[in-house]
C-alpha atoms as a PDB file:
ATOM      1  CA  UNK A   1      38.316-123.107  77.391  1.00  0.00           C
ATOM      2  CA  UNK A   2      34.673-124.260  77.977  1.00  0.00           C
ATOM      3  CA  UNK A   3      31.749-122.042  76.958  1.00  0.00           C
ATOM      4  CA  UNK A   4      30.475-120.051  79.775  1.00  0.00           C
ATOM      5  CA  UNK A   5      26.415-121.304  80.297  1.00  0.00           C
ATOM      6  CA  UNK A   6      24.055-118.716  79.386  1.00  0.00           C
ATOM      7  CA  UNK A   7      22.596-117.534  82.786  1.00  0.00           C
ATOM      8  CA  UNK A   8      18.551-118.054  83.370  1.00  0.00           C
ATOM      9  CA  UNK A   9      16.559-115.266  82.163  1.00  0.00           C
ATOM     10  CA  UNK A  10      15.684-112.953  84.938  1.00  0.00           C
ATOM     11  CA  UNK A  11      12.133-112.819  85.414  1.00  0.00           C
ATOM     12  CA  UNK A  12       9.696-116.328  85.958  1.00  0.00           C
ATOM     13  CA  UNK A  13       7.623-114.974  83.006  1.00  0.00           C
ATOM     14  CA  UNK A  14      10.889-115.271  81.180  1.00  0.00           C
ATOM     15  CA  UNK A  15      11.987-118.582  81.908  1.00  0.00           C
ATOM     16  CA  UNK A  16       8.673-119.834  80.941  1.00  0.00           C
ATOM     17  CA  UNK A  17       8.857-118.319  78.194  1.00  0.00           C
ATOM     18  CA  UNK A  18      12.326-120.025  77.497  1.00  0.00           C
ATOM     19  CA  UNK A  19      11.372-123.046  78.219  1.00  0.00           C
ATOM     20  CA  UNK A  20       8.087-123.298  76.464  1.00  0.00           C
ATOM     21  CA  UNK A  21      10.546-122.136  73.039  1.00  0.00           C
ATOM     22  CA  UNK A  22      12.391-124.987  73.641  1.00  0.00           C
ATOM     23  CA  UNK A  23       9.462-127.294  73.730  1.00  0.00           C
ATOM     24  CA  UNK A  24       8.267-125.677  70.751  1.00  0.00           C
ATOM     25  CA  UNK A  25      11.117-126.938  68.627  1.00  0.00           C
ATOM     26  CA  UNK A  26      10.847-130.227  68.962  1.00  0.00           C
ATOM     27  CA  UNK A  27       7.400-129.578  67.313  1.00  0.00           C
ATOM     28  CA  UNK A  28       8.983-127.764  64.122  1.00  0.00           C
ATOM     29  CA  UNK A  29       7.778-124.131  65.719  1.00  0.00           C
ATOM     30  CA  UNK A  30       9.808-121.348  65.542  1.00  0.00           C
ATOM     31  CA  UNK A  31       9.494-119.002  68.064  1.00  0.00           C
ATOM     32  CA  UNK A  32       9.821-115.328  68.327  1.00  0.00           C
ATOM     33  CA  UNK A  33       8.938-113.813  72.120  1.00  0.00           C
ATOM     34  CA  UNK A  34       7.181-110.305  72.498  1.00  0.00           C
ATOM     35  CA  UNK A  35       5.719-109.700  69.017  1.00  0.00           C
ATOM     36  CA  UNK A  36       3.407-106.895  68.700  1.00  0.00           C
ATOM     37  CA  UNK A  37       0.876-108.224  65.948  1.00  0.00           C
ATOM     38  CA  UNK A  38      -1.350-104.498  65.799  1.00  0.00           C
ATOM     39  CA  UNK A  39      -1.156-101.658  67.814  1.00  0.00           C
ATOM     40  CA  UNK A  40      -1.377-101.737  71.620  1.00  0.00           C
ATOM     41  CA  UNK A  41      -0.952-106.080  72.152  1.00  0.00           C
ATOM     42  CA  UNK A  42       2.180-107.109  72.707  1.00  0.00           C
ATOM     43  CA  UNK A  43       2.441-111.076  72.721  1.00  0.00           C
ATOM     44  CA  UNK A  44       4.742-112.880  75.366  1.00  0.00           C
ATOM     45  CA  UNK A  45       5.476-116.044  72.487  1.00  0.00           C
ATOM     46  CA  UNK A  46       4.454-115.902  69.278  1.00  0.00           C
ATOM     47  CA  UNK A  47       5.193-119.605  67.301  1.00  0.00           C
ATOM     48  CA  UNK A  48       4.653-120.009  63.404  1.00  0.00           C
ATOM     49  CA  UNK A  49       4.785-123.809  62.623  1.00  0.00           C
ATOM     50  CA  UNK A  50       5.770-125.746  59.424  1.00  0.00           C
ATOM     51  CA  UNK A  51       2.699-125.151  58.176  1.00  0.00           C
ATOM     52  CA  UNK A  52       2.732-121.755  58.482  1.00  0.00           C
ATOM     53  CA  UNK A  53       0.118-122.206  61.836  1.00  0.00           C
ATOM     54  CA  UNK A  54       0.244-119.436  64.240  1.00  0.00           C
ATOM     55  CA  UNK A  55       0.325-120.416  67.776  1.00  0.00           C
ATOM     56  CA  UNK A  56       0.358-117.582  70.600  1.00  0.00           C
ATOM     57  CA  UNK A  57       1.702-117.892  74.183  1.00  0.00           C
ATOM     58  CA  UNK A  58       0.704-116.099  76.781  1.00  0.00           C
ATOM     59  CA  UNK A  59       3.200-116.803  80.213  1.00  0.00           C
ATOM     60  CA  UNK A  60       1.814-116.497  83.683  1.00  0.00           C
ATOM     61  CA  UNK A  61       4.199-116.669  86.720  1.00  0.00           C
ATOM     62  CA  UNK A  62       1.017-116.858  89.513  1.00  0.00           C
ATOM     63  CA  UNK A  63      -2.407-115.771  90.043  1.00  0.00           C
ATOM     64  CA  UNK A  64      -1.812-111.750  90.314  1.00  0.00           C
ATOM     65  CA  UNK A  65      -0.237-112.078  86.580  1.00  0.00           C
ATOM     66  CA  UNK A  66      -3.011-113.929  85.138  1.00  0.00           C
ATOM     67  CA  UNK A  67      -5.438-111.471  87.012  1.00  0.00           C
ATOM     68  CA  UNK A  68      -3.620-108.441  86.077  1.00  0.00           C
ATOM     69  CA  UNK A  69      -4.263-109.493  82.246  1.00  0.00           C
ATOM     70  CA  UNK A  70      -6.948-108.060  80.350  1.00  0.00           C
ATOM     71  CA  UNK A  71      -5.639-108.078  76.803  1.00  0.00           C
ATOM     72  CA  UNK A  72      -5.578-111.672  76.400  1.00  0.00           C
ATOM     73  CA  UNK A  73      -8.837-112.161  74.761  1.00  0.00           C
ATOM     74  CA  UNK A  74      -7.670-109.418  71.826  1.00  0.00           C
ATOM     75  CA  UNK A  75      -4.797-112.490  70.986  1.00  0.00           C
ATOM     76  CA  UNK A  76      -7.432-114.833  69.651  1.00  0.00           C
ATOM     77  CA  UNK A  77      -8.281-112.926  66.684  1.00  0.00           C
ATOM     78  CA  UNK A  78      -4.266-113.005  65.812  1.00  0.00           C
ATOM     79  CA  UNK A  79      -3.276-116.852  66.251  1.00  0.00           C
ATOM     80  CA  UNK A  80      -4.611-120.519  65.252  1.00  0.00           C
ATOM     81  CA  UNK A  81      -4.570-121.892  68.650  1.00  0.00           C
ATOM     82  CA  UNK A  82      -4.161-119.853  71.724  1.00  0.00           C
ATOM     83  CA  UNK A  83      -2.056-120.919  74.962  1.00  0.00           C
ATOM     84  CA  UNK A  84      -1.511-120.254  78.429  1.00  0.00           C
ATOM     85  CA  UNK A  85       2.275-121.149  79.689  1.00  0.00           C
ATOM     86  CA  UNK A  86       2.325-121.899  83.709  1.00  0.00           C
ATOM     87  CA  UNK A  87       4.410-123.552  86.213  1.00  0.00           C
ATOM     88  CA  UNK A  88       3.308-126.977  87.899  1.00  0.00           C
ATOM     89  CA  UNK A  89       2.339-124.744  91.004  1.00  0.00           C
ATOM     90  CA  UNK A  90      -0.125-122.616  89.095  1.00  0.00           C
ATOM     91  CA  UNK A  91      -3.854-122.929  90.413  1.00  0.00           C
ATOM     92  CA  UNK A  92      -4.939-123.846  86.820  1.00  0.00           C
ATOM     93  CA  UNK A  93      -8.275-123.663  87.799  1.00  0.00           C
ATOM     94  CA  UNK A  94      -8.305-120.054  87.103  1.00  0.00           C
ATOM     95  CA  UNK A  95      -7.589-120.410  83.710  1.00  0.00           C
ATOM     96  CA  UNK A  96     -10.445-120.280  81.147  1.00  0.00           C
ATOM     97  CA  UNK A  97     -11.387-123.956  79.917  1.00  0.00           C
ATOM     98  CA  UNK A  98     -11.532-123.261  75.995  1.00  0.00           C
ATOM     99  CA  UNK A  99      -8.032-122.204  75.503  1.00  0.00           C
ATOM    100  CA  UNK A 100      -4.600-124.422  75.540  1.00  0.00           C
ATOM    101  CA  UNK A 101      -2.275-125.180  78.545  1.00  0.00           C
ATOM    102  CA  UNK A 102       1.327-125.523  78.774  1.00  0.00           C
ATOM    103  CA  UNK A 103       3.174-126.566  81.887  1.00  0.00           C
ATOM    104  CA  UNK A 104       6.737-125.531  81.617  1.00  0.00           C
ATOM    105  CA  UNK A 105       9.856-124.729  83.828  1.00  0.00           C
ATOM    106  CA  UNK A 106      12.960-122.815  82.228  1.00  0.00           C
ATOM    107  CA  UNK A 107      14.315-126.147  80.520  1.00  0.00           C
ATOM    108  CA  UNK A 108      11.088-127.592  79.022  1.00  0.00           C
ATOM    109  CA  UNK A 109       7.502-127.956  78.904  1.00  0.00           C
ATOM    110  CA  UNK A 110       4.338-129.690  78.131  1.00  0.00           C
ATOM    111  CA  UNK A 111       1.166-129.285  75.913  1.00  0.00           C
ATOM    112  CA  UNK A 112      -1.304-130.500  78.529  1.00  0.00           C
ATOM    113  CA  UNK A 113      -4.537-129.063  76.624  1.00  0.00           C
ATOM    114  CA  UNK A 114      -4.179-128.458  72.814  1.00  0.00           C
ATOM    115  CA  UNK A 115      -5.921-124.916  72.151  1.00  0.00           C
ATOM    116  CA  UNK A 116      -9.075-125.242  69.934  1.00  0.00           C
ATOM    117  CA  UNK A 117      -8.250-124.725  66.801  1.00  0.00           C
ATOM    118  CA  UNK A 118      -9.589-121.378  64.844  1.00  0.00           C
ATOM    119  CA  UNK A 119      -7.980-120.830  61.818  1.00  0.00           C
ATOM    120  CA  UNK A 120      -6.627-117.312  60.664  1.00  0.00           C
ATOM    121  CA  UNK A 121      -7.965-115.900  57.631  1.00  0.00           C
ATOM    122  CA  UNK A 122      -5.235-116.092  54.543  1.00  0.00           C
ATOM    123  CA  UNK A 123      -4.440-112.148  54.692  1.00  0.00           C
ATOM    124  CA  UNK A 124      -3.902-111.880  58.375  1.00  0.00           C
ATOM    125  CA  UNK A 125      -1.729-115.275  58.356  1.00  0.00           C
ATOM    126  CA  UNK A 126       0.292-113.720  55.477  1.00  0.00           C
ATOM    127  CA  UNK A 127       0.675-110.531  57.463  1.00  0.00           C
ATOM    128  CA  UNK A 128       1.784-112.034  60.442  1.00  0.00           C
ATOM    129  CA  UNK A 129       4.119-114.364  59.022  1.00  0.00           C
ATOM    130  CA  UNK A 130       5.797-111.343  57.801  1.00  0.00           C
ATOM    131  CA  UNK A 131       5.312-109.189  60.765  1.00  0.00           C
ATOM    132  CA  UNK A 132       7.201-112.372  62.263  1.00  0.00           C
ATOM    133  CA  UNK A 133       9.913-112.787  60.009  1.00  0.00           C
ATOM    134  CA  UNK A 134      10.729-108.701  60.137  1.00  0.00           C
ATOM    135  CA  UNK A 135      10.654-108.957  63.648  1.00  0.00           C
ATOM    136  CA  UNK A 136      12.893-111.781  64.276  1.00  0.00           C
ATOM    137  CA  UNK A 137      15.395-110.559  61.456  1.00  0.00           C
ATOM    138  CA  UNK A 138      15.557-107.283  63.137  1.00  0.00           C
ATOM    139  CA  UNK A 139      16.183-109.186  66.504  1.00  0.00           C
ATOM    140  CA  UNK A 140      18.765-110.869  64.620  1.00  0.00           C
ATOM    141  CA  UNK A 141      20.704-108.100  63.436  1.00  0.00           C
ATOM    142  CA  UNK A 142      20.169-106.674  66.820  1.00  0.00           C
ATOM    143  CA  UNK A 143      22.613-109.090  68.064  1.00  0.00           C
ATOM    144  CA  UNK A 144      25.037-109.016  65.351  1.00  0.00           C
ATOM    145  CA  UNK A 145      25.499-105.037  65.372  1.00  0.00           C
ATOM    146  CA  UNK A 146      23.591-103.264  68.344  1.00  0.00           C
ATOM    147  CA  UNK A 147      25.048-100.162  67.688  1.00  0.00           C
ATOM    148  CA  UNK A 148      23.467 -99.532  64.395  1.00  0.00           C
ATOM    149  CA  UNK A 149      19.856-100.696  65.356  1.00  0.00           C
ATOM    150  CA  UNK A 150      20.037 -98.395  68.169  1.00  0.00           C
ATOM    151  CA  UNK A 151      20.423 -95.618  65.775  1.00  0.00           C
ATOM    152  CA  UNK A 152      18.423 -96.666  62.970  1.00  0.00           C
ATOM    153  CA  UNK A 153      15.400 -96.781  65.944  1.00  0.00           C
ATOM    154  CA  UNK A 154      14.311-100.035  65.746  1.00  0.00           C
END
């Protein structure tokens, strides 16, 4: 019997989201999606490259989700290079010039701007690189027993 296909991810944001991950790999980036690096931001991609750079995501599905974001600008202080994820019918005019751009679709994207690059000081990268690996480890073992996370409260 064939594998069934694993069904799109529900929202747009989502399927950006998947298909900017996907992109990411064939850059050696691992990606983790909505990682909370302090208190109050919550991240939509978070992407830790081979050399331990720190790229952040941020997906918009139209011009009422970009509007609707004021947090974004916190997300600079927590990443190398900053990036907006759209779709090819996003008025990317809105967007603010100095940060990168990613078109993508639910099966793959593009780096159309790189983000400039502003590198993270040695104790925050080491910080977030474990905040990342916790996070996706928990995720993990999420998967493999759900039951047990759900009572442990993670």
């Amino acid at each position: 019997m064939l594998p069934t296909p694993h069904p799109l991810p529900p929202t747009p944001g989502q399927r950006l989201a998947r298909g900017v991950c996907r992109h990411l790999r064939s850059h050696d980036f691992v990606c983790v999606e909505e990682l909370v690096p302090a208190p109050g931001l919550r991240v939509d991609i978070m992407a830790l490259g081979p050399k331990a750079e720190v790229w952040i995501i941020e997906c918009k599905s139209g011009r009422a989700d970009f509007q609707a974001d004021h947090k974004w600008q916190g997300y600079l202080e927590w990443c190398d290079r900053f990036f907006w994820a759209v779709d090819a019918d996003f008025p990317t005019g809105l967007l603010p010039t100095d940060t990168g751009l990613i078109l993508a679709d639910a099966y793959d994207a593009e780096i159309t701007a790189m983000g400039p690059l502003t590198p993270l000081p040695a104790a925050r990268r080491k910080a977030l690189t474990q905040t990342f690996a916790r996070h996706a480890a928990l995720r993990l073992q999420g998967f493999r027993d759900p039951g047990f996370i759900a009572v442990q409260g993670s």
